[in-house]
Protein backbone atom coordinates (compact mmCIF):
# COMPACT_ATOMS: atom_id res chain seq x y z
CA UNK A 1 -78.34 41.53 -115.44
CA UNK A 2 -79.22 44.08 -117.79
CA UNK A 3 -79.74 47.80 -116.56
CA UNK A 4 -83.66 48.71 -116.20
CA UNK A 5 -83.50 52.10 -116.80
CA UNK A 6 -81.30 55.13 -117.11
CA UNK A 7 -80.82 58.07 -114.41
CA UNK A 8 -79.83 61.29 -115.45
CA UNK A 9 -78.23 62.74 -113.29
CA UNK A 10 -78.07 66.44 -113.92
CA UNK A 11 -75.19 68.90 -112.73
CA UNK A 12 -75.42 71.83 -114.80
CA UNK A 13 -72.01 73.74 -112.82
CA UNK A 14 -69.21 75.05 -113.63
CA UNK A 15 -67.03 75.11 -110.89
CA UNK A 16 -69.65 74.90 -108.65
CA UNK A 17 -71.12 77.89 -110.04
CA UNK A 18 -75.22 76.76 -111.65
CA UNK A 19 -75.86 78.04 -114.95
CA UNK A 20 -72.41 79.59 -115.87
CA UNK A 21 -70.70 79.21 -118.56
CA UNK A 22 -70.15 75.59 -119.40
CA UNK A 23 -72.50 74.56 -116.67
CA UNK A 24 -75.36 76.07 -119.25
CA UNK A 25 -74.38 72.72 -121.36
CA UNK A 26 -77.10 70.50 -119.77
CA UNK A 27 -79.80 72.67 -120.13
CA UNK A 28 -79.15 72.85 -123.63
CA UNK A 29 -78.58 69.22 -124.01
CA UNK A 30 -81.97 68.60 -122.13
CA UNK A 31 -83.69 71.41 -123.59
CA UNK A 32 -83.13 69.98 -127.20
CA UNK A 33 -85.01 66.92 -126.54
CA UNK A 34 -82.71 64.26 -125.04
CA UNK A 35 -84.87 63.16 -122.54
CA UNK A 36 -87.85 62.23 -124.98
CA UNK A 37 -85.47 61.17 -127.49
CA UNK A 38 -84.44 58.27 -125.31
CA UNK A 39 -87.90 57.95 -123.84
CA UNK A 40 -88.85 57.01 -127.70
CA UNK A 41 -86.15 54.12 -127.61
CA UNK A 42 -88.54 52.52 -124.98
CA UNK A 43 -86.31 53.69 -121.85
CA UNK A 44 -87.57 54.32 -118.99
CA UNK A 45 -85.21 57.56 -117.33
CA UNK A 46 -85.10 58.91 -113.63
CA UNK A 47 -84.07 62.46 -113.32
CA UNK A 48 -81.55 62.95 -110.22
CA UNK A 49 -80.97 67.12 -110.81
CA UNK A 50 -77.92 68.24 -107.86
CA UNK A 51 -79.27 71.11 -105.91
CA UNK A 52 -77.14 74.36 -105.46
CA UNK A 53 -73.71 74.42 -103.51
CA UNK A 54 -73.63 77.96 -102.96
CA UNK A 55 -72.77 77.56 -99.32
CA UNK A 56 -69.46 75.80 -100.05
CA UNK A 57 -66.11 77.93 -100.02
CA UNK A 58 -65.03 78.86 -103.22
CA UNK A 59 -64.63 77.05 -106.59
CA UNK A 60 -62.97 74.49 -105.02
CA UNK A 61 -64.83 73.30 -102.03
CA UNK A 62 -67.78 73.94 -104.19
CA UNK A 63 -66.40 71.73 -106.61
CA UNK A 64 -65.37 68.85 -104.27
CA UNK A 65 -69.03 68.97 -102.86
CA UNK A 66 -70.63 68.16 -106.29
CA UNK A 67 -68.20 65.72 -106.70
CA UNK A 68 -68.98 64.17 -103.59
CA UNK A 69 -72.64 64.15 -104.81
CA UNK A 70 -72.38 63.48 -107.90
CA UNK A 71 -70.53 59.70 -106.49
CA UNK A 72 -73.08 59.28 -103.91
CA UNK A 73 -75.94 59.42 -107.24
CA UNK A 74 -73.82 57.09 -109.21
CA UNK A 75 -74.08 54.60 -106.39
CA UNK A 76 -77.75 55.47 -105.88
CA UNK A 77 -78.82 54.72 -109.81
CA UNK A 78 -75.84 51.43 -109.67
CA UNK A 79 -78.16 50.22 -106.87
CA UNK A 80 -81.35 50.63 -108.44
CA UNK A 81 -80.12 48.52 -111.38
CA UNK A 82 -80.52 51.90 -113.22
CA UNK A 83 -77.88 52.97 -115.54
CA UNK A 84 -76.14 56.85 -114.84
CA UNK A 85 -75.80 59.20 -117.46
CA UNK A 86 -74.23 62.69 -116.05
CA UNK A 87 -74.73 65.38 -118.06
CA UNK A 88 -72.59 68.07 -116.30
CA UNK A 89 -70.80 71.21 -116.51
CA UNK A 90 -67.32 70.13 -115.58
CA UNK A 91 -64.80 67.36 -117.01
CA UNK A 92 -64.30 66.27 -113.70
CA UNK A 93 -67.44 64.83 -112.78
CA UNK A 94 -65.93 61.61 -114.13
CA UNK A 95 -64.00 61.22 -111.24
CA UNK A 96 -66.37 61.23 -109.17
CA UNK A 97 -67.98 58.48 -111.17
CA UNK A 98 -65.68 56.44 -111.12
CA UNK A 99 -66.11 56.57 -107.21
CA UNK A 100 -69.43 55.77 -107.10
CA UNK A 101 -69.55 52.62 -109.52
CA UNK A 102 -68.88 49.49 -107.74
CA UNK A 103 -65.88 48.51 -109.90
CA UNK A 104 -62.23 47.71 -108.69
CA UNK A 105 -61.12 47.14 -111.94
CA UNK A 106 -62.67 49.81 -113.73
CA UNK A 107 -61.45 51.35 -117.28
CA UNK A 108 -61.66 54.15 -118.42
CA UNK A 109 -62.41 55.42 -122.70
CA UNK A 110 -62.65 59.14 -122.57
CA UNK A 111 -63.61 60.69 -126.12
CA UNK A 112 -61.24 64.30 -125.10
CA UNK A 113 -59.35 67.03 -126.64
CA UNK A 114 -57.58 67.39 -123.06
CA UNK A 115 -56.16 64.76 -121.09
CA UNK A 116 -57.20 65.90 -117.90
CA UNK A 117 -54.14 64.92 -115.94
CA UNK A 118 -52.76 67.91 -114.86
CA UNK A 119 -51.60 68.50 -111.36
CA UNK A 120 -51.77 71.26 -109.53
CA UNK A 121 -47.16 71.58 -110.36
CA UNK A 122 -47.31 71.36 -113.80
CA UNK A 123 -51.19 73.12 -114.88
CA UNK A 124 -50.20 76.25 -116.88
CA UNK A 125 -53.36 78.38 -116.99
CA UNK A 126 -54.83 77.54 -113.72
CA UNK A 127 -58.55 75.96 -114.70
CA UNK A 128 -59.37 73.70 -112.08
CA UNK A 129 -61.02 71.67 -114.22
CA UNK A 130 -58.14 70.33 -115.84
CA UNK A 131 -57.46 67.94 -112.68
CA UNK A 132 -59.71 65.33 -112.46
CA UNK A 133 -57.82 63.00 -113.52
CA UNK A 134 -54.91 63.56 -111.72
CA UNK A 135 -56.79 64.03 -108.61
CA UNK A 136 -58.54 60.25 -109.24
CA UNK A 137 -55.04 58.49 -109.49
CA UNK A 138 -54.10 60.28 -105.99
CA UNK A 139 -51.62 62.66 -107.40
CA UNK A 140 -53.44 66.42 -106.53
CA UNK A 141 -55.71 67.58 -103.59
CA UNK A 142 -55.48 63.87 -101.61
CA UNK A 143 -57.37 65.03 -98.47
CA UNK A 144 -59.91 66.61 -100.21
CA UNK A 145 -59.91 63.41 -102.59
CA UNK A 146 -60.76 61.38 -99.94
CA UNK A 147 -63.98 62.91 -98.58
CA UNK A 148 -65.55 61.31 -101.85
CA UNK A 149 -67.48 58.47 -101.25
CA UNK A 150 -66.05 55.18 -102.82
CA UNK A 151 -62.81 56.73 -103.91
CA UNK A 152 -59.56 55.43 -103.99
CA UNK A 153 -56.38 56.03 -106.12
CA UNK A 154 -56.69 54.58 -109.31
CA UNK A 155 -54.14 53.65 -112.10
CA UNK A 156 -54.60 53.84 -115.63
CA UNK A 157 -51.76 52.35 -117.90
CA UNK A 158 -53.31 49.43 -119.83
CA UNK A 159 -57.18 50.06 -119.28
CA UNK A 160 -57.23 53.88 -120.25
CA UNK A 161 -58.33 54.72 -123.91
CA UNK A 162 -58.14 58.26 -124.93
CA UNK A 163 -59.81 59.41 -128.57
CA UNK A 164 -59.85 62.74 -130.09
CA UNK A 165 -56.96 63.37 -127.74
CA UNK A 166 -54.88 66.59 -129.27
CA UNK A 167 -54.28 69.84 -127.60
CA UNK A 168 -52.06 69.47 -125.34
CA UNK A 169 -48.56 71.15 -124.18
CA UNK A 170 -45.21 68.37 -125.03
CA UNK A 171 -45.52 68.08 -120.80
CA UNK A 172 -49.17 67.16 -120.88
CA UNK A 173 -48.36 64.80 -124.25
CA UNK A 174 -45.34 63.07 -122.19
CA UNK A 175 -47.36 62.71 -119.00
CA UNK A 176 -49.98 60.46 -121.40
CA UNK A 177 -47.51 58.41 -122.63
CA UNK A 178 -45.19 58.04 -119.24
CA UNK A 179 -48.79 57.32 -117.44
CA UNK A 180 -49.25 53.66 -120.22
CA UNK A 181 -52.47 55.48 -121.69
CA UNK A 182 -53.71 54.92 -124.66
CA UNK A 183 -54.68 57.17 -127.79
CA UNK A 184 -56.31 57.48 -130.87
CA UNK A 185 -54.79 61.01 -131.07
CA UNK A 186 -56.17 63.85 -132.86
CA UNK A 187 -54.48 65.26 -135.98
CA UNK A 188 -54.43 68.31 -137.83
CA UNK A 189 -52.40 67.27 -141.12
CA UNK A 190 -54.04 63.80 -142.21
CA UNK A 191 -57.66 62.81 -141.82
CA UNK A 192 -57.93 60.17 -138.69
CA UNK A 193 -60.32 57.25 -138.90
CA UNK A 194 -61.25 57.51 -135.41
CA UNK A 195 -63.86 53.97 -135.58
CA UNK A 196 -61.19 52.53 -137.00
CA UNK A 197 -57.88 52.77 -135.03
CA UNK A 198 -60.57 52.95 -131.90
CA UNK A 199 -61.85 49.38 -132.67
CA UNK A 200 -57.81 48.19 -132.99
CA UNK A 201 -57.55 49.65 -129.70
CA UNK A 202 -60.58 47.89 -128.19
CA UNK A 203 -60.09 44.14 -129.95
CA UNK A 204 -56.41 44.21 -128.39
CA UNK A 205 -56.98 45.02 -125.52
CA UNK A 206 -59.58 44.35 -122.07
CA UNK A 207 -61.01 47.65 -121.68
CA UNK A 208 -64.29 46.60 -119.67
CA UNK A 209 -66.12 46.97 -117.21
CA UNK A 210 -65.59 51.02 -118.36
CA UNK A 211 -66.63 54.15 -117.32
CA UNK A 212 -67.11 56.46 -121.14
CA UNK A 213 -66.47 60.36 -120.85
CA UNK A 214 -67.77 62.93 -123.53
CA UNK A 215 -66.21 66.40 -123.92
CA UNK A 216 -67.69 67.86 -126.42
CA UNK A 217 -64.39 69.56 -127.39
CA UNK A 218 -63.80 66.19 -128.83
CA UNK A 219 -65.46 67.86 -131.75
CA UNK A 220 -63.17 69.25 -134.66
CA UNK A 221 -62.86 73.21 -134.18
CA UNK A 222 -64.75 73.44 -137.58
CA UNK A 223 -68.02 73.11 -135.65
CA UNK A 224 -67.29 76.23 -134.18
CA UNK A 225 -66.73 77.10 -130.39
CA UNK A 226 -68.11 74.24 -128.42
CA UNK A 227 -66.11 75.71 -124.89
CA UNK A 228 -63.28 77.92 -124.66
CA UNK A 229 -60.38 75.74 -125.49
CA UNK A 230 -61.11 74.55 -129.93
CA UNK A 231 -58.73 73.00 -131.67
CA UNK A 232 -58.38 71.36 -135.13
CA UNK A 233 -57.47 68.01 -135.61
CA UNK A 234 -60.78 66.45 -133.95
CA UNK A 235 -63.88 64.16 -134.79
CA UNK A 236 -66.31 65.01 -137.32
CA UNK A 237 -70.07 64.10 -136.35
CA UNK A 238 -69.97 60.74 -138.23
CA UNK A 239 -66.74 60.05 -135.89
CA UNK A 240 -68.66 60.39 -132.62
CA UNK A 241 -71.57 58.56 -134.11
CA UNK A 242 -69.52 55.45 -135.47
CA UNK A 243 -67.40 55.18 -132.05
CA UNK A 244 -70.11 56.06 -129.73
CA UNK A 245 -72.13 52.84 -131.52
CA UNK A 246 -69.02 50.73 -131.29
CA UNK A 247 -67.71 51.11 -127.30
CA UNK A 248 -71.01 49.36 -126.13
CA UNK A 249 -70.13 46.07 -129.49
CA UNK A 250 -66.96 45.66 -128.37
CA UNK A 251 -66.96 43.71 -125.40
CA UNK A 252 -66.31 47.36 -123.33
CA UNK A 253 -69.39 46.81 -120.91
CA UNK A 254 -70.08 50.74 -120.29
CA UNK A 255 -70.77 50.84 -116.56
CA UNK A 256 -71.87 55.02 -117.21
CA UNK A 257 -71.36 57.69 -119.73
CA UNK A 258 -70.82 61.61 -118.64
CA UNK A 259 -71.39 63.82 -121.20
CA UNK A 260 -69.26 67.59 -120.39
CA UNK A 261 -67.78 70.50 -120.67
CA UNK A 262 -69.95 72.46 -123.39
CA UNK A 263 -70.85 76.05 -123.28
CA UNK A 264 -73.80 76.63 -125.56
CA UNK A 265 -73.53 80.66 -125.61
CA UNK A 266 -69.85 80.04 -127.15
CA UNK A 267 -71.54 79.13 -130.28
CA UNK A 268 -73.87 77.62 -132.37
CA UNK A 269 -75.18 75.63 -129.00
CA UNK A 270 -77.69 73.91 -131.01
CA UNK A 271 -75.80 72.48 -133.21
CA UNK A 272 -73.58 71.23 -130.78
CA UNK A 273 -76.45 70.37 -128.18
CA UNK A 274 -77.86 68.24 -130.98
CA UNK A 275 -75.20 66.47 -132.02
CA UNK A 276 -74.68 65.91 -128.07
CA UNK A 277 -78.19 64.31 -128.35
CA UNK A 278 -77.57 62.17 -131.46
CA UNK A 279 -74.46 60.66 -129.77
CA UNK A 280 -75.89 59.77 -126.59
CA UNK A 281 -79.03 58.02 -128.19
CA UNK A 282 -76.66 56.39 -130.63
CA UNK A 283 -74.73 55.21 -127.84
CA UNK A 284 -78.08 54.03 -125.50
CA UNK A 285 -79.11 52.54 -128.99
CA UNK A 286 -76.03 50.06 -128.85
CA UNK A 287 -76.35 49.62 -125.35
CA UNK A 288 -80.18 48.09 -126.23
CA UNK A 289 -79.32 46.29 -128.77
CA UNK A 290 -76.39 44.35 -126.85
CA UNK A 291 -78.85 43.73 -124.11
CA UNK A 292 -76.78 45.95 -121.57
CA UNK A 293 -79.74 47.62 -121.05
CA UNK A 294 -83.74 46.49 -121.00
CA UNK A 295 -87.17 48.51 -122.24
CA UNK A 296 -89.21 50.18 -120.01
């Protein structure tokens, strides 16, 4: 049955900090018209914003709260029949969607700079964020882990699909390869054709029912600062565009898409807030037009 709406579900933190930094992302996003833009594709959208954890101790328990919250809205909107789509501060709030959708064999195609996989041994410059995924296949912070609703460790290998992937340390690289991830990886010295070697990865391989994860620092550095961490060797607009049309064609069934990890005072955060917008409409476009999703 096809989805009957959308819910946004809003979590504009960094860290568990509202309005900081990264978590200023959403605001943008939303304040540059996404909402009506996908209102005008006929879709009818629930707003789900996450109130304030300030009472929470520290980054991290206010960080495992949100996560705990932001599963228990996934499985609110899955239950509803209404599809989620998390705009939010931090990376990490995709592992908390994968806890909330009701999916044992869940994959995963993260459009990334970063892979996300550090643990808490091997991180280098201490941001938190840099976890999530780690902390999803039951590596890092297990009893915390498993106060969030619906999780459970998770492995990766043949159903993960990295794209953009590119600025990493040779122990983050290895830690990709050594988990069986796959990557359209990011270069530097040779134009990529991201749609392309993406929709090799997808026709030879089962990648659905998956969960799809936008960082914005996905983006090729020439678009300026979109967070703290550019780097060269990334997608162009017309990259994002042409591969956030194709995941929905391609047999992927998208069970949610989080959209992350932009600061909009880093630099030109309209720019990047609109191509934000563009990508997520292109991507509800394909998800109309495969019948994934229903009009309003």
């Amino acid at each position: 049955m096809p989805a009957s709406s959308i819910t946004l579900i809003f979590s504009p933190y960094h860290v568990g900090t509202r309005d900081h930094r990264v978590g200023n992302g959403p605001h943008r996003i939303r304040s540059l018209g996404l909402i009506q833009a996908l209102e005008k594709l006929g879709v009818a959208i629930t707003l789900n914003e996450l109130p304030p954890v300030d009472t929470f101790e520290g980054e991290i328990g206010r960080s495992f709260e949100l996560l705990r919250r932001t599963s228990t809205a996934v499985s609110q909107a899955v239950a509803a029949n209404s599809f989620p789509l998390i705009l939010s501060g931090n990376c990490m709030a995709s592992a908390a969607v994968a806890c909330g959708l009701p999916v044992s064999d869940l994959g995963f195609i993260y459009f990334d700079a970063h892979d996300d996989l550090d643990s808490p041994d091997v991180n280098e410059n201490g941001y938190f964020d840099a976890m999530g995924l780690s902390m999803l296949r039951g590596e890092s912070w297990k009893t915390l882990m498993h106060t969030v609703p619906g999780y459970s460790p998770r492995t990766y290998d043949a159903r993960f699909l990295y794209c953009g992937l590119r600025d990493q340390s040779p122990v983050q690289r290895q830690r990709v390869i050594d988990a069986g991830m796959a990557a359209v990886w990011g270069r530097a010295d040779v134009k990529v054709d991201f749609a392309a070697q993406m929709k090799e990865h997808l026709s030879a391989r089962e990648y659905g029912p998956a969960l799809v994860h936008l960082d914005l620092d996905v983006l090729d550095e020439s678009y300026g600062k979109v967070n703290d961490y550019p780097s060269p060797g990334g997608m162009m607009e017309e990259d994002v565009l042409a591969c956030m049309d194709l995941v929905p064609r391609m047999g992927t069934r998208p069970q949610s898409l989080t959209v992350c990890s932009f600061d909009p005072d880093a630099g030109d955060g309209d720019k990047i807030a609109a191509i934000a917008v563009r990508a997520v409409t292109t991507f509800v476009q394909a998800l109309l037009d495969t019948d994934a999703l229903s009009r309003a």
